[in-house]
C-alpha atoms as a PDB file:
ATOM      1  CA  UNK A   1      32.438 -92.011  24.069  1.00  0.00           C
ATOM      2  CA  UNK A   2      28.784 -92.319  24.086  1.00  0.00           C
ATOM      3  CA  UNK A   3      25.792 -90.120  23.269  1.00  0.00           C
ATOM      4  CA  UNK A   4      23.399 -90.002  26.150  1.00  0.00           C
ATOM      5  CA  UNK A   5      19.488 -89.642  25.814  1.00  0.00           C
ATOM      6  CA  UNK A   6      17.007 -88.447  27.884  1.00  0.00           C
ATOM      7  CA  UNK A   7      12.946 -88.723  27.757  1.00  0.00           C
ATOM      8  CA  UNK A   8      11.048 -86.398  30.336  1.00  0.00           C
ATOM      9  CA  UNK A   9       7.276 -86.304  31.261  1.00  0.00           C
ATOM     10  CA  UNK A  10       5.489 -84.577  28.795  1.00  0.00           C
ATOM     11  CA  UNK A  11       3.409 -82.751  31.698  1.00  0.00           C
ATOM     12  CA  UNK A  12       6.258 -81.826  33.579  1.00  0.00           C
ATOM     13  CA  UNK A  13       9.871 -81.766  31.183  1.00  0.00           C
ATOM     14  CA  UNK A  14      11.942 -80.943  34.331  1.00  0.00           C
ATOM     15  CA  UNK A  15      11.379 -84.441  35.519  1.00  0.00           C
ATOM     16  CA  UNK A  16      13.470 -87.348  33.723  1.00  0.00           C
ATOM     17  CA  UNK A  17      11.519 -90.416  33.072  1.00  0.00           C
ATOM     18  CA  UNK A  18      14.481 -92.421  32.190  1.00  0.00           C
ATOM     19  CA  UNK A  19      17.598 -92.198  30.940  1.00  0.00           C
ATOM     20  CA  UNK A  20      20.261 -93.941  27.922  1.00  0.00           C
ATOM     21  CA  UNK A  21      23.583 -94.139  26.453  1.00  0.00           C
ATOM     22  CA  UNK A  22      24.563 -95.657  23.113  1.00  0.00           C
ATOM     23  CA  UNK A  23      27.754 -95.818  21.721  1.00  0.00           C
ATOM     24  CA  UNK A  24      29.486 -97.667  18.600  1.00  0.00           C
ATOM     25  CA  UNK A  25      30.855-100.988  19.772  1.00  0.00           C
ATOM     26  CA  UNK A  26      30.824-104.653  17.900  1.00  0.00           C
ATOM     27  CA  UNK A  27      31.368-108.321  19.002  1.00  0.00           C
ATOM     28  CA  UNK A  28      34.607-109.884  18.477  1.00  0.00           C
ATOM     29  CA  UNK A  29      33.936-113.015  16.875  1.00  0.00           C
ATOM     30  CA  UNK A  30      37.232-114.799  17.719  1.00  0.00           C
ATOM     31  CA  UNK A  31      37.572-113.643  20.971  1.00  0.00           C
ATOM     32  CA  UNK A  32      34.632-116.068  21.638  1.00  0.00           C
ATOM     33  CA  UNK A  33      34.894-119.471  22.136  1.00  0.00           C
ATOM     34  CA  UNK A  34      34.869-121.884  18.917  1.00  0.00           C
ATOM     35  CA  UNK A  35      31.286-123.554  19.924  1.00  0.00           C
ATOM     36  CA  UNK A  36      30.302-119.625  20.442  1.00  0.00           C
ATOM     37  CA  UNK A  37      31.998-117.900  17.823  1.00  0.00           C
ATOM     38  CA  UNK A  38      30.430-120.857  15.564  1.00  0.00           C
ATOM     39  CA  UNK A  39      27.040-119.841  16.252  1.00  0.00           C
ATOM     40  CA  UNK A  40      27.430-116.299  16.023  1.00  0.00           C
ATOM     41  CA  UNK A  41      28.578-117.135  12.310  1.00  0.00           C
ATOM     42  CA  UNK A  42      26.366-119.046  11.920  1.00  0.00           C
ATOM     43  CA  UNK A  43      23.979-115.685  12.811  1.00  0.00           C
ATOM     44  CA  UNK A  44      24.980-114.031   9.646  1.00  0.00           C
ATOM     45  CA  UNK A  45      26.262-113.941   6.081  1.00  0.00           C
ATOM     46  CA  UNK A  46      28.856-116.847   4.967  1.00  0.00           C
ATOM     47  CA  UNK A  47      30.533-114.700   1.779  1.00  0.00           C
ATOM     48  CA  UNK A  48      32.913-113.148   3.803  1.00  0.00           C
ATOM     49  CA  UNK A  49      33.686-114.135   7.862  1.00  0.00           C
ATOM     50  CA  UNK A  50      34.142-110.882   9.374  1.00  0.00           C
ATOM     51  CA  UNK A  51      36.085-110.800  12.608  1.00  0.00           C
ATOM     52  CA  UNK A  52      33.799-108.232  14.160  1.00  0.00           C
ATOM     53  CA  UNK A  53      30.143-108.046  14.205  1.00  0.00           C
ATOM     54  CA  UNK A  54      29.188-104.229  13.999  1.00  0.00           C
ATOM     55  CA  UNK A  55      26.891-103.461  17.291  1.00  0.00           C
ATOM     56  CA  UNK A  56      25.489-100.274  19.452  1.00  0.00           C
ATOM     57  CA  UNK A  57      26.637-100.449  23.066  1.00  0.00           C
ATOM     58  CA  UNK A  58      23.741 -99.446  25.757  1.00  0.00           C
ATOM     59  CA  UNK A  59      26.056 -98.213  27.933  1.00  0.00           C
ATOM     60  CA  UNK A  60      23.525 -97.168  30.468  1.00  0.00           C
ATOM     61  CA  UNK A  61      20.127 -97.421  30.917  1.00  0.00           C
ATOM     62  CA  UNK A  62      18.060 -95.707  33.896  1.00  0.00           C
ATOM     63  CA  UNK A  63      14.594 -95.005  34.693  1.00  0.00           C
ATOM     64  CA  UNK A  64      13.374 -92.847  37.498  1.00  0.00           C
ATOM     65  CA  UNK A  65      12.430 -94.668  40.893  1.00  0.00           C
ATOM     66  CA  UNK A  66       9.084 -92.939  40.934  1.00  0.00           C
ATOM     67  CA  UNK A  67       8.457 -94.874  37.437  1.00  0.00           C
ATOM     68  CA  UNK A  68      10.505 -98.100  37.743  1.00  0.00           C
ATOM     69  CA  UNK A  69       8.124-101.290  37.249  1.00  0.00           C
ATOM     70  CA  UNK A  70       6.208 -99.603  35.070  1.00  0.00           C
ATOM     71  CA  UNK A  71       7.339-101.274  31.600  1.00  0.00           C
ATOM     72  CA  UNK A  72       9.400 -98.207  30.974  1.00  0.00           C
ATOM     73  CA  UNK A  73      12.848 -99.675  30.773  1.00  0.00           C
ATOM     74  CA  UNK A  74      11.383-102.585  28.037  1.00  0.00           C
ATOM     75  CA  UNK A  75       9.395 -99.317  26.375  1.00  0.00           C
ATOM     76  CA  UNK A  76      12.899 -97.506  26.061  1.00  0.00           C
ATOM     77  CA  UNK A  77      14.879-101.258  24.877  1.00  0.00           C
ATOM     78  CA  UNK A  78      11.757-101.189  22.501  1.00  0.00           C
ATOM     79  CA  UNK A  79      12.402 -97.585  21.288  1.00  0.00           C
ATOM     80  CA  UNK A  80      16.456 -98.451  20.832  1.00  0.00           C
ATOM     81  CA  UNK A  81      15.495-101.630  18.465  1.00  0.00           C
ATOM     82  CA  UNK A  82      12.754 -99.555  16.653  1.00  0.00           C
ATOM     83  CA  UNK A  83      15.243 -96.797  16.431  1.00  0.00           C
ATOM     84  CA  UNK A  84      19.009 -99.071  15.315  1.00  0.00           C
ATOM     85  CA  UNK A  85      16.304-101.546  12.974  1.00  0.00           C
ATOM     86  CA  UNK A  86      14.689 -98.474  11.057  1.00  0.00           C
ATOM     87  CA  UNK A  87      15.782 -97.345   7.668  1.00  0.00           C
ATOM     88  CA  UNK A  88      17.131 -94.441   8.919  1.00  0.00           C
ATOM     89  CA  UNK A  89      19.741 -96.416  10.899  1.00  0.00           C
ATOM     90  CA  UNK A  90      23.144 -94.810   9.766  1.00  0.00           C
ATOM     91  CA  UNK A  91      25.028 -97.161  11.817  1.00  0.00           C
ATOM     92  CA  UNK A  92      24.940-100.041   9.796  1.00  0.00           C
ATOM     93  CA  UNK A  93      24.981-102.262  13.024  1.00  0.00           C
ATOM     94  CA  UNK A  94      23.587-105.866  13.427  1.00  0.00           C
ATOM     95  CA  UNK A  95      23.816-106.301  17.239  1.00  0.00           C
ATOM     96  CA  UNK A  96      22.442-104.252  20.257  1.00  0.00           C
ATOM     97  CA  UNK A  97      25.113-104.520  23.197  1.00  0.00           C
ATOM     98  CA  UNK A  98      24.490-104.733  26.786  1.00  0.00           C
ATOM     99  CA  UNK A  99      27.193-104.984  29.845  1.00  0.00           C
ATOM    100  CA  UNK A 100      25.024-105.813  32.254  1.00  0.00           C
ATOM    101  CA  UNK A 101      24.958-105.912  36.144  1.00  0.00           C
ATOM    102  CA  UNK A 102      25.121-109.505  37.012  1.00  0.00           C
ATOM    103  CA  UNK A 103      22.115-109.349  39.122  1.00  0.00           C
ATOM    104  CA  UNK A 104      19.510-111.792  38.437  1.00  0.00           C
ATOM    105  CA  UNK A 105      16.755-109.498  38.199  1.00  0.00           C
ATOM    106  CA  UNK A 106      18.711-107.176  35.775  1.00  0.00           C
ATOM    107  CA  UNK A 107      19.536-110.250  33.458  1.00  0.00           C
ATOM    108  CA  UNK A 108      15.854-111.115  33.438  1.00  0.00           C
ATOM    109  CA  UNK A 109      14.953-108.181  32.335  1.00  0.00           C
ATOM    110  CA  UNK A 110      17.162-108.235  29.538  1.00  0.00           C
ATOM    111  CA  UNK A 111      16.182-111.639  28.654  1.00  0.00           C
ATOM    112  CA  UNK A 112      12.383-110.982  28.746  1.00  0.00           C
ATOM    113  CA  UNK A 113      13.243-107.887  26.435  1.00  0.00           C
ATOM    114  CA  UNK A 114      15.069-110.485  24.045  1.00  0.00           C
ATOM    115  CA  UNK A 115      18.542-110.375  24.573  1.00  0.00           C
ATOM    116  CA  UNK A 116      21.018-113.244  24.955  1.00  0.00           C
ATOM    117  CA  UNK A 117      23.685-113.720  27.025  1.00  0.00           C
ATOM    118  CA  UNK A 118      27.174-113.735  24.914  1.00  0.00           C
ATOM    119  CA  UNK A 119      28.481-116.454  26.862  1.00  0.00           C
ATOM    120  CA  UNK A 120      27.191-120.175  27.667  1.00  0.00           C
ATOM    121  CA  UNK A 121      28.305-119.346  31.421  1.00  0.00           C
ATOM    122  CA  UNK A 122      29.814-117.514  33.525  1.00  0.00           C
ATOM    123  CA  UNK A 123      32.712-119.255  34.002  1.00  0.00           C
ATOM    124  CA  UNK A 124      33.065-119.357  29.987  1.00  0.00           C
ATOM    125  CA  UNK A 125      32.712-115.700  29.937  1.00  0.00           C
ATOM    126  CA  UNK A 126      35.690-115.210  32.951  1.00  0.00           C
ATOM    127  CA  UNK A 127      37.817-117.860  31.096  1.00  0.00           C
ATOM    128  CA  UNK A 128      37.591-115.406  27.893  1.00  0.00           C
ATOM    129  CA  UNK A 129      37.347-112.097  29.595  1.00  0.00           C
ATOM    130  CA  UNK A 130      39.486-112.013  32.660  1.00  0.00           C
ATOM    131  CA  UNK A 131      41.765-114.652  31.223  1.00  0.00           C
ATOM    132  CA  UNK A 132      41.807-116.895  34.033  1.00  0.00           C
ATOM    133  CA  UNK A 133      40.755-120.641  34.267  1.00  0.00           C
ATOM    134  CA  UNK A 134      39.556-120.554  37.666  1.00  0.00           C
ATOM    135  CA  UNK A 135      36.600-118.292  39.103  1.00  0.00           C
ATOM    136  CA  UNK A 136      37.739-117.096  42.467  1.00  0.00           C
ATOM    137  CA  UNK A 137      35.158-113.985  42.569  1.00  0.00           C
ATOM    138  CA  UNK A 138      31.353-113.784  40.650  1.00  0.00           C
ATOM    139  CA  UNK A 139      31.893-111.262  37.376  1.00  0.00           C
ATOM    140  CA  UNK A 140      30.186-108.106  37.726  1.00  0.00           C
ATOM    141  CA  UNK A 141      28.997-107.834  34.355  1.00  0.00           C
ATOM    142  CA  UNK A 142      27.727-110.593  31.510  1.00  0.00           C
ATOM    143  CA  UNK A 143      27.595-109.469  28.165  1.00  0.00           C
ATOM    144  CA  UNK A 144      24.601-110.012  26.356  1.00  0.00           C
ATOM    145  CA  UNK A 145      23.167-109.193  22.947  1.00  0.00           C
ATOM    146  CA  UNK A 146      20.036-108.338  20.630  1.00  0.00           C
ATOM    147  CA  UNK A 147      20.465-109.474  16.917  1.00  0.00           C
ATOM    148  CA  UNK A 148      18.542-107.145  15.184  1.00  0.00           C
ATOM    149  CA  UNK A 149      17.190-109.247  11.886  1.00  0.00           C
ATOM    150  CA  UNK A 150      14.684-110.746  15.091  1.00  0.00           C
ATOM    151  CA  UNK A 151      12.827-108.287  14.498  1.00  0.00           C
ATOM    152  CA  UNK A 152      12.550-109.144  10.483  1.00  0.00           C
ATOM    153  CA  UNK A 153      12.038-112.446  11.425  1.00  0.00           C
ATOM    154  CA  UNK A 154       9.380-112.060  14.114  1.00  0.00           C
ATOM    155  CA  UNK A 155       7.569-108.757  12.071  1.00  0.00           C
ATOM    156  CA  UNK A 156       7.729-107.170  15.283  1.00  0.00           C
ATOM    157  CA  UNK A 157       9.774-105.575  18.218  1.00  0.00           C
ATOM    158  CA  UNK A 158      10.527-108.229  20.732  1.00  0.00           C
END
């Protein structure tokens, strides 16, 4: 369940310049390991240890071939931080959310637009996620994440 954005070229609305889904999500804090779910703690408020971390889930993110390389995809992460940071953020999240292909050029991205990956490794992340202690086949997804109060921090989208 997901609410899906689109923006379109101002000088021609019938073509999609790239498109986004966000949905309500959060990060389980003791479904991570202890070193991980330590840190994330250690992330936010001590008064009261809450066992999920509210978040928004991009649950896609797509820009049009004829504009990809552009900077449009880190424009529209840009516009999603502005957008969840802003006092008119009814959410009340913390955390921006991504599932992302585990491609090495779509992690990059994500990295250069700020986000972390959830996980130390990979194998760390099967071990939690699949449940396994042995990788016998690459994940196709990492989970990664943007804490918001960066942008407090930093005085600027990052």
């Amino acid at each position: 369940m997901g609410k899906t954005y689109c923006f379109r070229l101002n000088s021609d609305p019938s073509i999609i310049v790239c498109a986004l889904t966000v949905s309500n999500d959060s990060i389980r804090i003791y479904d991570l390991p202890r070193s991980r779910r330590d840190y994330m703690k250690s992330l936010t408020h001590h008064e009261k240890p809450l066992r999920r971390y509210p978040g928004v889930l991009i649950g896609r993110l797509g820009v049009n071939s004829l504009f990809a390389g552009n900077g449009v995809g880190s424009e529209a992460l840009d516009f999603i931080k502005g957008w969840f940071y802003s006092s008119s953020n009814k959410t009340g999240c913390r955390f921006l959310i991504v599932d992302a292909v585990n491609e090495s050029h779509v992690l990059s991205f994500y990295e250069k637009n700020g986000f972390q990956p959830l996980f130390s490794t990979e194998e760390q992340e099967f071990n939690y996620t699949i449940g396994k202690k042995d990788i016998t086949a690459k994940l196709a997804t990492r989970f990664m994440y943007y804490d918001l109060l960066k942008m407090r921090k930093e005085g600027s989208l990052s």
